[in-house]
C-alpha atoms as a PDB file:
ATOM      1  CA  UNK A   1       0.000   0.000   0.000  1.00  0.00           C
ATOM      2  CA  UNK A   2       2.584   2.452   0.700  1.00  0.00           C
ATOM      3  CA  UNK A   3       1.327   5.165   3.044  1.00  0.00           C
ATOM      4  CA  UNK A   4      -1.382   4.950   5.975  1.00  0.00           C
ATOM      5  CA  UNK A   5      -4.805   4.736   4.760  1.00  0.00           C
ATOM      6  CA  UNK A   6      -7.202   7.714   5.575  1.00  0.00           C
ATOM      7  CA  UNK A   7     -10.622   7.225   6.625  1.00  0.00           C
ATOM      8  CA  UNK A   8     -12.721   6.736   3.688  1.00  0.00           C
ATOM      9  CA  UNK A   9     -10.489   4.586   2.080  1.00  0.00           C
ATOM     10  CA  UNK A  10     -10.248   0.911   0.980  1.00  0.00           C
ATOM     11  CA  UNK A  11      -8.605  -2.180  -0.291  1.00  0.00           C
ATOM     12  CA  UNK A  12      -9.438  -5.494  -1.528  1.00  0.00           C
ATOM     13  CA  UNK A  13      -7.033  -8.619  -1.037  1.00  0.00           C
ATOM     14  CA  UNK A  14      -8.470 -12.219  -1.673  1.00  0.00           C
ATOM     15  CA  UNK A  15     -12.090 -11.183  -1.813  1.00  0.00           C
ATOM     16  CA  UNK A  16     -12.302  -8.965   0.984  1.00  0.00           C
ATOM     17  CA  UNK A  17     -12.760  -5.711   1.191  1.00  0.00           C
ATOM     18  CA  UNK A  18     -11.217  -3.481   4.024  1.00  0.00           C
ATOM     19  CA  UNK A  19     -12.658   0.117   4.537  1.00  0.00           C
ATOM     20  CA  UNK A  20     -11.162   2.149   7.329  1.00  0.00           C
ATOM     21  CA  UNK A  21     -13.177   3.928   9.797  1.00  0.00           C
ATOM     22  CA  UNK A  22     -10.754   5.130  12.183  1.00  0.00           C
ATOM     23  CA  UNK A  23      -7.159   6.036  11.955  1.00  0.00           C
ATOM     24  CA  UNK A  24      -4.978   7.489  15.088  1.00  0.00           C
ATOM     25  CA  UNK A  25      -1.367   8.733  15.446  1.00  0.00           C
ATOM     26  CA  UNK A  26       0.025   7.363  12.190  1.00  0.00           C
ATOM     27  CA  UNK A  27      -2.249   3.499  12.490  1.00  0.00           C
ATOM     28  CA  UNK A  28      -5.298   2.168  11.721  1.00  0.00           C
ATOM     29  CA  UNK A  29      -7.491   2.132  14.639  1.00  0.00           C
ATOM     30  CA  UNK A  30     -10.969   0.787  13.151  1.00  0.00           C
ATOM     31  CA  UNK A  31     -12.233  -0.570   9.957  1.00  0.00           C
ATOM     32  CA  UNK A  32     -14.776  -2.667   8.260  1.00  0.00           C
ATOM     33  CA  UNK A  33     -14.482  -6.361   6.168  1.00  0.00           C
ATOM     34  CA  UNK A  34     -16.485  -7.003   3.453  1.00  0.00           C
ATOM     35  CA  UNK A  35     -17.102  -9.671   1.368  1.00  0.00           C
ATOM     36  CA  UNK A  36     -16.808  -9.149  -2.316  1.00  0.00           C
ATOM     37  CA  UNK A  37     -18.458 -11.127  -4.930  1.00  0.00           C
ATOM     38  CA  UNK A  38     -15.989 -12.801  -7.525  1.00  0.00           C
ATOM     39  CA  UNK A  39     -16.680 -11.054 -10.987  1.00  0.00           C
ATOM     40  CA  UNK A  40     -18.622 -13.512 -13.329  1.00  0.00           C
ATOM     41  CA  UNK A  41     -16.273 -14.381 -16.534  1.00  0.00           C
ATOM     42  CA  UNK A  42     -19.641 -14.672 -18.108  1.00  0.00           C
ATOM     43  CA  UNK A  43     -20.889 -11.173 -19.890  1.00  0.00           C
ATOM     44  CA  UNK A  44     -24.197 -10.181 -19.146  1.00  0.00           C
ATOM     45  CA  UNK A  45     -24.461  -9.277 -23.096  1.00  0.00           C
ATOM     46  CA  UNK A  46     -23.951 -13.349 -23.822  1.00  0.00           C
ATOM     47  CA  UNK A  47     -27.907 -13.966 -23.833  1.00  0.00           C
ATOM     48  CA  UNK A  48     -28.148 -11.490 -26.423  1.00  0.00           C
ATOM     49  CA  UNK A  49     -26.017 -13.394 -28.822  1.00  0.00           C
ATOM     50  CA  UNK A  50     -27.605 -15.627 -31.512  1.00  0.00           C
ATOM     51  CA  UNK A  51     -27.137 -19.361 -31.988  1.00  0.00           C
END
């Protein structure tokens, strides 16, 4: 990452998603895991094609 991450900000690494809520003197106090869905290889356009 390179620098301390304001509040506000986020990252995903292996399908989570971190979003900090609280930083203090220079370190990450608080923040929030989500779970991120794995992007589909299928296109939603791929119904629209013809056989």
């Amino acid at each position: 990452m390179g620098h301390v991450p304001r509040r506000g900000e986020f990252f995903e690494i292996n399908g989570l998603r971190f979003q900090v809520l609280l930083t203090k003197a220079g370190a990450v106090k608080w923040f929030k895991v989500f779970a991120v869905q794995a992007k589909s290889s299928n296109s939603s356009n791929q119904n629209d094609k013809a056989p």
